[in-house]
PDB file of N, CA and C in Angstrom:
ATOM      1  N   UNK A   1       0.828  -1.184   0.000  1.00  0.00           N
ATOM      2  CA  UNK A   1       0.000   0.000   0.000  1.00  0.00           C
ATOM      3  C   UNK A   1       0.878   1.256   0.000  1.00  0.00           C
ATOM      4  N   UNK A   2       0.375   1.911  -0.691  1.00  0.00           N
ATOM      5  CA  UNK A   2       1.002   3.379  -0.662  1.00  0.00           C
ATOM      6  C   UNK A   2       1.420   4.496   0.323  1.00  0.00           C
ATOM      7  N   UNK A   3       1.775   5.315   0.621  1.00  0.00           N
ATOM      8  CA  UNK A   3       1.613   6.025   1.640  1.00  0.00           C
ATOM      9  C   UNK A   3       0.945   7.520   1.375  1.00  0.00           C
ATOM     10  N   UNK A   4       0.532   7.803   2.116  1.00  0.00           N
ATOM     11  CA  UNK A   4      -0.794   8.876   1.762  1.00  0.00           C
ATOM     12  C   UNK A   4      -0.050  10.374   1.144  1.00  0.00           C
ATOM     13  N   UNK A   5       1.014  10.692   1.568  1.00  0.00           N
ATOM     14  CA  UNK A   5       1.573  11.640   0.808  1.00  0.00           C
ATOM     15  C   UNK A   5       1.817  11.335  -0.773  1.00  0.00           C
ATOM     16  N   UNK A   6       1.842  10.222  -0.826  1.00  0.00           N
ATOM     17  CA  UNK A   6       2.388   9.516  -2.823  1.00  0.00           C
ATOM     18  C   UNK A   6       0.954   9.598  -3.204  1.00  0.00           C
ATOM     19  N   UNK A   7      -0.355   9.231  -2.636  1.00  0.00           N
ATOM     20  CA  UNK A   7      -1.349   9.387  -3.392  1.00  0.00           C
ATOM     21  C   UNK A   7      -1.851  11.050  -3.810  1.00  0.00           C
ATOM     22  N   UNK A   8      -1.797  11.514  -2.399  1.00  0.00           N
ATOM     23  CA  UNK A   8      -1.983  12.619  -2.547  1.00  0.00           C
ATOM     24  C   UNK A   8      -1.140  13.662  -3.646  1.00  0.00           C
ATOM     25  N   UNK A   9       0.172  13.162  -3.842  1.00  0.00           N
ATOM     26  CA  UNK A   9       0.831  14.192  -4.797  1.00  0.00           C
ATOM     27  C   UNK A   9       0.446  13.223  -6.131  1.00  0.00           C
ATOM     28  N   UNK A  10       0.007  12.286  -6.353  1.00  0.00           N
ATOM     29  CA  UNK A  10      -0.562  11.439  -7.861  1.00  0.00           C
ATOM     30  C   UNK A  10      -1.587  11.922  -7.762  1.00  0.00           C
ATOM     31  N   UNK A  11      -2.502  12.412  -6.959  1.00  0.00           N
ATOM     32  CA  UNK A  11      -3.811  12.955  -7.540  1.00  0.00           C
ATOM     33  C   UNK A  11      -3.630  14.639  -7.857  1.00  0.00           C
ATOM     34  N   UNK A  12      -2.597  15.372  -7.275  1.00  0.00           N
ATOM     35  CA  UNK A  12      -2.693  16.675  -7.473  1.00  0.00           C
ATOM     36  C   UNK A  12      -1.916  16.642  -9.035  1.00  0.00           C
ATOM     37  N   UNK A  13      -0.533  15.666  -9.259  1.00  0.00           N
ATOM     38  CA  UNK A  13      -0.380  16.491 -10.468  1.00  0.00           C
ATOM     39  C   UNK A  13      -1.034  15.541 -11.782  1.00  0.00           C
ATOM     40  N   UNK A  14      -1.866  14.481 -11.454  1.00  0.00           N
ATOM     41  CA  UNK A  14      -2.809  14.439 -12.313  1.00  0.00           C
ATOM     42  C   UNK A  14      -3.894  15.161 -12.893  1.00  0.00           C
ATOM     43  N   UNK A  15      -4.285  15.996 -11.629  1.00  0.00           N
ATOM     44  CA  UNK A  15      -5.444  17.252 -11.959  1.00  0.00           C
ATOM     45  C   UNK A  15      -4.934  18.065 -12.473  1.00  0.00           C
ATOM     46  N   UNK A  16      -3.443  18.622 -12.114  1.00  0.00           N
ATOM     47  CA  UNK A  16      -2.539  19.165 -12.914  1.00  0.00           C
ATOM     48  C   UNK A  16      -2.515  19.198 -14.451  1.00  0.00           C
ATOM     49  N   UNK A  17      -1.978  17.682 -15.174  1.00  0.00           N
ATOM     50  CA  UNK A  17      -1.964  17.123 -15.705  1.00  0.00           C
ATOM     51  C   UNK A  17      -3.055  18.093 -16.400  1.00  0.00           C
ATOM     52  N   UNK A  18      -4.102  17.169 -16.032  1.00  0.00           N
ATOM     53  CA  UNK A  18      -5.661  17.396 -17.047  1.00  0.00           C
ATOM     54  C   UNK A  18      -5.817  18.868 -17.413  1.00  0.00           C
ATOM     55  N   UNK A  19      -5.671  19.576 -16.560  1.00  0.00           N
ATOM     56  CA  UNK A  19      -6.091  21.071 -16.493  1.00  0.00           C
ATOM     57  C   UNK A  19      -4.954  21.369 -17.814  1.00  0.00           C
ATOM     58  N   UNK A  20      -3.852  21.157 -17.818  1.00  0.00           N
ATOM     59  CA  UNK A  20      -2.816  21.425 -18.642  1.00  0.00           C
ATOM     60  C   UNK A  20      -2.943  21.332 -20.160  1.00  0.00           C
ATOM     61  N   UNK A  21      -3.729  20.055 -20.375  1.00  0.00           N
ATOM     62  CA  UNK A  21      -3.941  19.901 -21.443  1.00  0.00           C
ATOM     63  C   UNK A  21      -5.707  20.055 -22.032  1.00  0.00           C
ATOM     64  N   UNK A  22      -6.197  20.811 -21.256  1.00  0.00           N
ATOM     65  CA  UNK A  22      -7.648  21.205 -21.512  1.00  0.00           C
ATOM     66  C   UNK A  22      -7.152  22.498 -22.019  1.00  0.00           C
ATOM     67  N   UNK A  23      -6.325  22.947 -20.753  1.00  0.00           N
ATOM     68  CA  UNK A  23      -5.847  24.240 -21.852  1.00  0.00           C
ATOM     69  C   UNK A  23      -5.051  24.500 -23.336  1.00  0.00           C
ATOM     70  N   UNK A  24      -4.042  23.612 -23.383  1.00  0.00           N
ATOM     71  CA  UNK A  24      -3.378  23.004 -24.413  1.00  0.00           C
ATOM     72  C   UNK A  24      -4.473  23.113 -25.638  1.00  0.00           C
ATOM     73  N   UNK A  25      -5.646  22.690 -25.445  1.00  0.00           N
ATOM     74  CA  UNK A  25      -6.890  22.022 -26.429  1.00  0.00           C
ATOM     75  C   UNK A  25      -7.915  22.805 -26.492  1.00  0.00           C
ATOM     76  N   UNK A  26      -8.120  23.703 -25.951  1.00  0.00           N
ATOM     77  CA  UNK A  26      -8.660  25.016 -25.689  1.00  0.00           C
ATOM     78  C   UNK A  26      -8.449  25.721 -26.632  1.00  0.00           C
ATOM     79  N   UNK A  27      -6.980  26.355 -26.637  1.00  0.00           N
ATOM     80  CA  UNK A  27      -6.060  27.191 -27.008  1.00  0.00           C
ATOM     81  C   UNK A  27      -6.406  26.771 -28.683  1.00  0.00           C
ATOM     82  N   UNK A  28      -5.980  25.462 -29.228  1.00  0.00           N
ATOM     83  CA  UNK A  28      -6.060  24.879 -30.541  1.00  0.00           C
ATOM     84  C   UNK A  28      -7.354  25.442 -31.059  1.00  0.00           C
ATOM     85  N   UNK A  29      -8.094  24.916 -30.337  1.00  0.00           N
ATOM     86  CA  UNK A  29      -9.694  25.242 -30.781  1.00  0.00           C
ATOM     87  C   UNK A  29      -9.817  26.736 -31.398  1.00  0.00           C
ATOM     88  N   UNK A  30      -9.540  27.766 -30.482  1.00  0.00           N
ATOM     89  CA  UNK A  30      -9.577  28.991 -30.849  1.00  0.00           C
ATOM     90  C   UNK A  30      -8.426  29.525 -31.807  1.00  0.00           C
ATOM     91  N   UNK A  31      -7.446  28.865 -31.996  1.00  0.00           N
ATOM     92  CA  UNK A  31      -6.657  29.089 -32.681  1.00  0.00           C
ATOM     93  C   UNK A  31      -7.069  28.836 -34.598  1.00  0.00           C
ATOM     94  N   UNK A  32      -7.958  27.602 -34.171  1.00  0.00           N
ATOM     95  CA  UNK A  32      -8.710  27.056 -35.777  1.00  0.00           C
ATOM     96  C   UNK A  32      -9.947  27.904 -36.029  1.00  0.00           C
ATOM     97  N   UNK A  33     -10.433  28.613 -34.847  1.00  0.00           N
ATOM     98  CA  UNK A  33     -11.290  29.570 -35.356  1.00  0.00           C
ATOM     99  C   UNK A  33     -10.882  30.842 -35.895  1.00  0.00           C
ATOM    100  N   UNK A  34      -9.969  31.654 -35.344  1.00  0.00           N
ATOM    101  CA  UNK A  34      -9.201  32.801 -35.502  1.00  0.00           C
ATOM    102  C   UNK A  34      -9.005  32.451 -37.130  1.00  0.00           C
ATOM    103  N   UNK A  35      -7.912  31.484 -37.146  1.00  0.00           N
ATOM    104  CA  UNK A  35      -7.435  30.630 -38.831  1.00  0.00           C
ATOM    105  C   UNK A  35      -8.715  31.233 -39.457  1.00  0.00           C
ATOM    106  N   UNK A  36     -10.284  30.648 -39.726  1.00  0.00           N
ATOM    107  CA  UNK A  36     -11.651  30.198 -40.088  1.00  0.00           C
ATOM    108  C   UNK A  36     -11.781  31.779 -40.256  1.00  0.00           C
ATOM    109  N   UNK A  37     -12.111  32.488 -39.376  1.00  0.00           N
ATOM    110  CA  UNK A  37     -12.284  33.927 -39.741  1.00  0.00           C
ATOM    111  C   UNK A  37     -11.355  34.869 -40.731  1.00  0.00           C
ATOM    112  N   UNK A  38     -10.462  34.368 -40.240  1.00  0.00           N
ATOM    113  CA  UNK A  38      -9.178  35.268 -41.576  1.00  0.00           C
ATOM    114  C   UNK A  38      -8.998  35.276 -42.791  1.00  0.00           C
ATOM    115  N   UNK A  39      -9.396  33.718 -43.309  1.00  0.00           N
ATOM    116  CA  UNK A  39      -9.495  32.737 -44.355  1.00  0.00           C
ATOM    117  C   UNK A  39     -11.300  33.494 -45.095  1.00  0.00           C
ATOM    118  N   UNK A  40     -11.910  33.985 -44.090  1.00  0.00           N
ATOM    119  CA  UNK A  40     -13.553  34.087 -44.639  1.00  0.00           C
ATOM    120  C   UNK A  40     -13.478  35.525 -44.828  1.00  0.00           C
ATOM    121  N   UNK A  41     -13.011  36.501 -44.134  1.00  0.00           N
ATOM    122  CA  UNK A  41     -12.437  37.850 -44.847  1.00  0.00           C
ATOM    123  C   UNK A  41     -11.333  37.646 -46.077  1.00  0.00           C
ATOM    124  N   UNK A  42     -10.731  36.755 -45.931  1.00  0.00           N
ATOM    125  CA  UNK A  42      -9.430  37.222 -47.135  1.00  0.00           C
ATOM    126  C   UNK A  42     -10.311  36.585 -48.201  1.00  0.00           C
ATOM    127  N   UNK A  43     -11.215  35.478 -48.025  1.00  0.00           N
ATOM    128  CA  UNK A  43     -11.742  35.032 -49.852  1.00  0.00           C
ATOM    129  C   UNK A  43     -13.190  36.046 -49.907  1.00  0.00           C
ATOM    130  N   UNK A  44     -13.613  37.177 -48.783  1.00  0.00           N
ATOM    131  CA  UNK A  44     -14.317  37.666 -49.306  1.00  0.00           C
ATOM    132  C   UNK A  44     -13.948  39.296 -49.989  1.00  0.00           C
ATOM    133  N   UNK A  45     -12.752  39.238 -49.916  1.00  0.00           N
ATOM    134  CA  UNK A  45     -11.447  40.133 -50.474  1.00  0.00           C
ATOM    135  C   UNK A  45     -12.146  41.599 -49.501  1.00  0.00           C
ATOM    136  N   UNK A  46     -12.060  41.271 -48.392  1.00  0.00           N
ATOM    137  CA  UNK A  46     -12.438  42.506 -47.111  1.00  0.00           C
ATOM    138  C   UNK A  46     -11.059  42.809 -46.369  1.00  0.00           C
ATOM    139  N   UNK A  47     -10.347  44.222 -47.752  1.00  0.00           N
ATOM    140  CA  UNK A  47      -9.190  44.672 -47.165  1.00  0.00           C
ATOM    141  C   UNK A  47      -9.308  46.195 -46.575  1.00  0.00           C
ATOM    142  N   UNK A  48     -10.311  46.298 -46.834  1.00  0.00           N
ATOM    143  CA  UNK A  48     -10.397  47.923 -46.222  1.00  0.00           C
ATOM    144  C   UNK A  48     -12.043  48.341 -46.083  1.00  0.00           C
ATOM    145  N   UNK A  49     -12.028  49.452 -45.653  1.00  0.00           N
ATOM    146  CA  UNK A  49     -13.737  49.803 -44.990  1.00  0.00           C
ATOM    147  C   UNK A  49     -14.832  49.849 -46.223  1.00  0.00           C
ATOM    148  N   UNK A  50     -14.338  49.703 -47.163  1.00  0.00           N
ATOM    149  CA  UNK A  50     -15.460  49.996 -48.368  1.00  0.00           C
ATOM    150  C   UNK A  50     -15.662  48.566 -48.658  1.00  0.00           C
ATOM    151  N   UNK A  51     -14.680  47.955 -48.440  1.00  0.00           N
ATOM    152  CA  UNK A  51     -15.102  45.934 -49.010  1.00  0.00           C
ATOM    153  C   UNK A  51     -15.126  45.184 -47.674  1.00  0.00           C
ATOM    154  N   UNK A  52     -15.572  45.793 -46.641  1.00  0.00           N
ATOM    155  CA  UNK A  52     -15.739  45.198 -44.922  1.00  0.00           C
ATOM    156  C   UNK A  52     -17.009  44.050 -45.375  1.00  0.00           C
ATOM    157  N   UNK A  53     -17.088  43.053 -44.660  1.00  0.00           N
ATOM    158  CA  UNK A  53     -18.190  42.456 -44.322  1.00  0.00           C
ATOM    159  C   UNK A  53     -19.117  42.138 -43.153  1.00  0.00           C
ATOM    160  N   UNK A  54     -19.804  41.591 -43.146  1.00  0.00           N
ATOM    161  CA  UNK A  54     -20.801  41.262 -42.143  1.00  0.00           C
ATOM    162  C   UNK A  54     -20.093  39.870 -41.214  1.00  0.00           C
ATOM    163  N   UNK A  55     -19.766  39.833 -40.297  1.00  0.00           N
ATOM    164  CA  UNK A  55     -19.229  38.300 -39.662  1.00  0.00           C
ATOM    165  C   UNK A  55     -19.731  38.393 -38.339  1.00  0.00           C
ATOM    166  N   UNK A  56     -20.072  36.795 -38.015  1.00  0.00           N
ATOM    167  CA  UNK A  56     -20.797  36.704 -36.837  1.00  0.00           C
ATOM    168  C   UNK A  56     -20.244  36.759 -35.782  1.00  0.00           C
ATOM    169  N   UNK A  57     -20.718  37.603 -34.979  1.00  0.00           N
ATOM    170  CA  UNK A  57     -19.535  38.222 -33.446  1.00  0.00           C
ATOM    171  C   UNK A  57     -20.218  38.231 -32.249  1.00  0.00           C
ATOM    172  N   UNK A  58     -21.700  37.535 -32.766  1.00  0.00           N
ATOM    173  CA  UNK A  58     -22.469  37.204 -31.560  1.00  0.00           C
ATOM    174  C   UNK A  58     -22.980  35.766 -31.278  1.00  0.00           C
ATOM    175  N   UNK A  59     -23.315  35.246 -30.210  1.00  0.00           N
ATOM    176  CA  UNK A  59     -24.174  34.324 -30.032  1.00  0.00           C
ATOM    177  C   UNK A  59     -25.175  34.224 -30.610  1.00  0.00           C
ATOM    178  N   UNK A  60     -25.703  33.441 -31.139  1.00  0.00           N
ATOM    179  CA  UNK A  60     -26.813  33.251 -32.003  1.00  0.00           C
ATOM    180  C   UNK A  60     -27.938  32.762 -30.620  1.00  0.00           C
ATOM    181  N   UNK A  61     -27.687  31.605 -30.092  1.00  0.00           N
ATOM    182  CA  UNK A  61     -28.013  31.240 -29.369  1.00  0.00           C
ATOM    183  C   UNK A  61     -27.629  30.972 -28.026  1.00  0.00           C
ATOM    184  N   UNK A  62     -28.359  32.170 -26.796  1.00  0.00           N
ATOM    185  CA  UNK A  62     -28.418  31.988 -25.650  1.00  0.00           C
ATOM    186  C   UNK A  62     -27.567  31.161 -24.859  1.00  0.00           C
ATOM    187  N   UNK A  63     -28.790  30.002 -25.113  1.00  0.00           N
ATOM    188  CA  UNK A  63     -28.021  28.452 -24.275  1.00  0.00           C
ATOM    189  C   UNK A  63     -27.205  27.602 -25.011  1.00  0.00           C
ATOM    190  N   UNK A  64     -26.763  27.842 -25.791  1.00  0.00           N
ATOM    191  CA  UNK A  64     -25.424  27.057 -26.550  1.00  0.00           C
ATOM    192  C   UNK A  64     -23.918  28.154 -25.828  1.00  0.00           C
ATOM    193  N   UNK A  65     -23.954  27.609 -24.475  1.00  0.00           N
ATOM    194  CA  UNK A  65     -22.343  28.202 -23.856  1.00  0.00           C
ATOM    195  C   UNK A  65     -21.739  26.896 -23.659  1.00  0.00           C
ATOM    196  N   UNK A  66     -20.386  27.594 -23.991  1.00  0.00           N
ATOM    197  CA  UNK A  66     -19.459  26.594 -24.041  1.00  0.00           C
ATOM    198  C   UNK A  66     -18.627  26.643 -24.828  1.00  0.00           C
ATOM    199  N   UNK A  67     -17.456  25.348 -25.051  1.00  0.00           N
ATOM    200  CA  UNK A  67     -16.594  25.816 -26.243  1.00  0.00           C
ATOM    201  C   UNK A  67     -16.835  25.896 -27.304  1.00  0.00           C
ATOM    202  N   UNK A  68     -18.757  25.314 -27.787  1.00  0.00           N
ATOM    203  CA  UNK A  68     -18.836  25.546 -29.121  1.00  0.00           C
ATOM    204  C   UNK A  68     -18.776  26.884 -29.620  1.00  0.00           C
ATOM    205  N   UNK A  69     -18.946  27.935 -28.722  1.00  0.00           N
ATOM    206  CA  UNK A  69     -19.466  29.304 -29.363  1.00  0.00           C
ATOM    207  C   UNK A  69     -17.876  30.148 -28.910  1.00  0.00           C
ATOM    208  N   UNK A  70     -16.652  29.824 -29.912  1.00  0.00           N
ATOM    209  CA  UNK A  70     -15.626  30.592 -30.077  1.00  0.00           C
ATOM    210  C   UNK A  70     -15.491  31.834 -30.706  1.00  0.00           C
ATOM    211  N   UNK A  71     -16.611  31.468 -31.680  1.00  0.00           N
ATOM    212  CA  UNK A  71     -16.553  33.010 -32.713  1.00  0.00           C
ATOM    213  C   UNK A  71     -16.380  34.219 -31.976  1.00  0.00           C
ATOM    214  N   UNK A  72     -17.209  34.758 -30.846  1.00  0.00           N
ATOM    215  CA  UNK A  72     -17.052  35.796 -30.440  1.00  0.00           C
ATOM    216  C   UNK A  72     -15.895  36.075 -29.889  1.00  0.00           C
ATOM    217  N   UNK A  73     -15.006  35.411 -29.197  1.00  0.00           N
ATOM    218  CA  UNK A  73     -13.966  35.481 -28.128  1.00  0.00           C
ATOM    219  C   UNK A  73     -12.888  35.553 -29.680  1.00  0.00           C
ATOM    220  N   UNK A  74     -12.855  34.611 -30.379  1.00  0.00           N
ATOM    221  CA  UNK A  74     -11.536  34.833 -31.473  1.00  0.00           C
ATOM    222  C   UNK A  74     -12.084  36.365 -32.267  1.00  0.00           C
ATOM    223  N   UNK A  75     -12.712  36.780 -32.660  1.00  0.00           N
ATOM    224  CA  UNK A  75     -12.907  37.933 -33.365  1.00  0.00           C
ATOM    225  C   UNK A  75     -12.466  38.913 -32.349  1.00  0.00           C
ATOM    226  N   UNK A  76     -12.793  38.926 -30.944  1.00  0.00           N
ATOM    227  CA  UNK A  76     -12.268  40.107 -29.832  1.00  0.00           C
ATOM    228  C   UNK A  76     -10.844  39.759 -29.778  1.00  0.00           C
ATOM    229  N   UNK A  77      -9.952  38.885 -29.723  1.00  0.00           N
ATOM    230  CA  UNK A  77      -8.742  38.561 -30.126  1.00  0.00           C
ATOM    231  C   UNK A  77      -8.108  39.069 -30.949  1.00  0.00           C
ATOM    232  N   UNK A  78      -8.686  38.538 -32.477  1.00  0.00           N
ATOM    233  CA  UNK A  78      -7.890  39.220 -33.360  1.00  0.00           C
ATOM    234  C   UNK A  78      -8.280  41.207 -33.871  1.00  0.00           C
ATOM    235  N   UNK A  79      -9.324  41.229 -33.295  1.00  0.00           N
ATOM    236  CA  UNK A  79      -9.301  43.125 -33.025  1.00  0.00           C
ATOM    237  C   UNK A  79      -8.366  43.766 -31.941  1.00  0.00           C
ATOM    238  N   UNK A  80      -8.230  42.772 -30.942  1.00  0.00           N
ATOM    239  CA  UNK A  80      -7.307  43.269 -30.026  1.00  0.00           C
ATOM    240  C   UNK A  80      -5.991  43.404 -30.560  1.00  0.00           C
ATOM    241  N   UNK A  81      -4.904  42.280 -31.319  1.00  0.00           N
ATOM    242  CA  UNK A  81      -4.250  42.158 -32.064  1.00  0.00           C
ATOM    243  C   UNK A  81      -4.189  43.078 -33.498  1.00  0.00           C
ATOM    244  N   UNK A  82      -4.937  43.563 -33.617  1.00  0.00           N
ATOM    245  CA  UNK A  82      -4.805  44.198 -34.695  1.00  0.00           C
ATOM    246  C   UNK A  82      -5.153  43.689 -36.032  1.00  0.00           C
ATOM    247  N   UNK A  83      -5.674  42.422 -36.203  1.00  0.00           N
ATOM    248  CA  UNK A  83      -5.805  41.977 -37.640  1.00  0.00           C
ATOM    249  C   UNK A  83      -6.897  42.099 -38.245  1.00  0.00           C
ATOM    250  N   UNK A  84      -7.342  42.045 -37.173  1.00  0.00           N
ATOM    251  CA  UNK A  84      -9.441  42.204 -37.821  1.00  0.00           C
ATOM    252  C   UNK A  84      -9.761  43.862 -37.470  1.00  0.00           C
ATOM    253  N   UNK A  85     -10.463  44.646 -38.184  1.00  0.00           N
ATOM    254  CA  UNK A  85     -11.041  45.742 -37.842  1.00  0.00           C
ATOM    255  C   UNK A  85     -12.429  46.205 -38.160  1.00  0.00           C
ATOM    256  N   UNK A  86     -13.147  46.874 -37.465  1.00  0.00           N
ATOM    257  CA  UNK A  86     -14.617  46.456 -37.239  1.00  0.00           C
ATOM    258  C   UNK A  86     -14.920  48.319 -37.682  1.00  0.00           C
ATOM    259  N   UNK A  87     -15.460  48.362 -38.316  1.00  0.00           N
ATOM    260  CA  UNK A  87     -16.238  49.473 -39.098  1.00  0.00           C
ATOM    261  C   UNK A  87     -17.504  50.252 -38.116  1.00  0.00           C
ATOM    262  N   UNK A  88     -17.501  50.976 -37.833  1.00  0.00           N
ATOM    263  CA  UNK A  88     -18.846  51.930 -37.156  1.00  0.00           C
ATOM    264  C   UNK A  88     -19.954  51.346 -37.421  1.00  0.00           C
ATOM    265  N   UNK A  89     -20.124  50.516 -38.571  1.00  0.00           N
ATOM    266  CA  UNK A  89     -21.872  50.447 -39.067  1.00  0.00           C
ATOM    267  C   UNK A  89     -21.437  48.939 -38.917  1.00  0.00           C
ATOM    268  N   UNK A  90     -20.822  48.019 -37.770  1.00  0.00           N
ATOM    269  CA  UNK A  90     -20.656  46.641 -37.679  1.00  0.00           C
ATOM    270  C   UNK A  90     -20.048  45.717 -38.658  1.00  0.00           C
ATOM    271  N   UNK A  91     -19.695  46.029 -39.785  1.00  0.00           N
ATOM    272  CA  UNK A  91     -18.522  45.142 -40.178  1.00  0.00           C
ATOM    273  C   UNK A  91     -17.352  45.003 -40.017  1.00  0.00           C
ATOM    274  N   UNK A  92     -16.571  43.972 -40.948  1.00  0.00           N
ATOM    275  CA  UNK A  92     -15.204  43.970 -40.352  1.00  0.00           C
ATOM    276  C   UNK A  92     -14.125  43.614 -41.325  1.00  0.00           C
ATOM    277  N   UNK A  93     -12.918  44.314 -41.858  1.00  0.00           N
ATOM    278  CA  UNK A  93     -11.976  43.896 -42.749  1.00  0.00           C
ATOM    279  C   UNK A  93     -10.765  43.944 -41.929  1.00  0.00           C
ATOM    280  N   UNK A  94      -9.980  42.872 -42.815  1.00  0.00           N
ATOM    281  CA  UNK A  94      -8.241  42.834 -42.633  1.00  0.00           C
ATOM    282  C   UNK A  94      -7.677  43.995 -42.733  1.00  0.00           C
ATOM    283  N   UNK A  95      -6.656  43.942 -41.535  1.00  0.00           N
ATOM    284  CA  UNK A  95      -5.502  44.957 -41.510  1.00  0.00           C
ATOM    285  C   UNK A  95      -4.377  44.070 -42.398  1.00  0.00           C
ATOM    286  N   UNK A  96      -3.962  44.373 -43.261  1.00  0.00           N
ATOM    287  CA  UNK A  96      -2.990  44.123 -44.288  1.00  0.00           C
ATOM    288  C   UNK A  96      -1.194  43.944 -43.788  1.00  0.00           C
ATOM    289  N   UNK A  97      -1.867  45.621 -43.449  1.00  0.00           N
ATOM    290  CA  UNK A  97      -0.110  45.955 -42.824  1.00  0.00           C
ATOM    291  C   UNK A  97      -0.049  44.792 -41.637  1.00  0.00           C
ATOM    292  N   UNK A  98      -0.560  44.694 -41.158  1.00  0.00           N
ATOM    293  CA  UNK A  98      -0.340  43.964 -39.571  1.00  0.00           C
ATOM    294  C   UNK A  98      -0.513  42.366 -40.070  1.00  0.00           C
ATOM    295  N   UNK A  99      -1.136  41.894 -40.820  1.00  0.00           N
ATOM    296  CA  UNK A  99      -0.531  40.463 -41.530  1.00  0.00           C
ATOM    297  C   UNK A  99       0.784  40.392 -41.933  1.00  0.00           C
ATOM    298  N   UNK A 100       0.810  41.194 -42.930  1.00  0.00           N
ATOM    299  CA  UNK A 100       2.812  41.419 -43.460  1.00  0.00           C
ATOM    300  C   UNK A 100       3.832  40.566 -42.458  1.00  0.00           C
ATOM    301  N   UNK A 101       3.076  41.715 -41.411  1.00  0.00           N
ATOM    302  CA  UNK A 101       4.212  41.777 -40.174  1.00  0.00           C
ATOM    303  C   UNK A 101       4.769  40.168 -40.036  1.00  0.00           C
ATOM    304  N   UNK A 102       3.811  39.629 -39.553  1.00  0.00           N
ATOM    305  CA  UNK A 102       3.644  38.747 -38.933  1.00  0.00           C
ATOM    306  C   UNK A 102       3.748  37.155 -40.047  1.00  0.00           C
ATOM    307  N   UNK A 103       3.660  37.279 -41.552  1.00  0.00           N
ATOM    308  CA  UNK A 103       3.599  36.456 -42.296  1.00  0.00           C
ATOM    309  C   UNK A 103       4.925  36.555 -43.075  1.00  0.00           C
TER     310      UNK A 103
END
């Protein structure tokens, strides 16, 4: 039998563990959405405020929380970042210069 300090530190950095890679998988998730949005401005050729589009930045639905509903959180991301920019009358085109950078 074990001694209670060995279980106790196998259960903490197992929770460890898990938490680590929820975030790990988290992170991916929003990372393939961010990708999904950039990809849906650049083929709708939305490089500046006159060719902006319409993209979804809200919940559609209420009770769908959770990780399915990333859209909003990656679009506040990449405005924070600088890549996406959101127009007065709610649309949103690529910052160009600030891709360059970074590509």
């Amino acid at each position: 039998m074990m001694p209670l300090i060995v279980e106790v530190l196998l259960i903490f950095f197992g929770c460890a563990l898990f938490f680590l890679v929820a975030a790990y998988f988290s992170g991916l998730g929003l990372k393939r959405v961010c990708m999904r949005i950039l990809r849906e401005l650049k083929d709708a050729r939305a490089f500046n405020e006159k060719s902006a589009v319409y993209v979804q930045d809200e919940r559609r639905n209420f009770f769908l929380v959770g990780t399915k509903n990333l859209r909003p959180r990656a679009i506040k991301i990449l405005m924070e970042e600088g890549f996406v920019i959101k127009t007065p009358n709610g649309k949103y085109y690529l910052n160009r210069e600030k891709l360059k950078e970074v590509l």
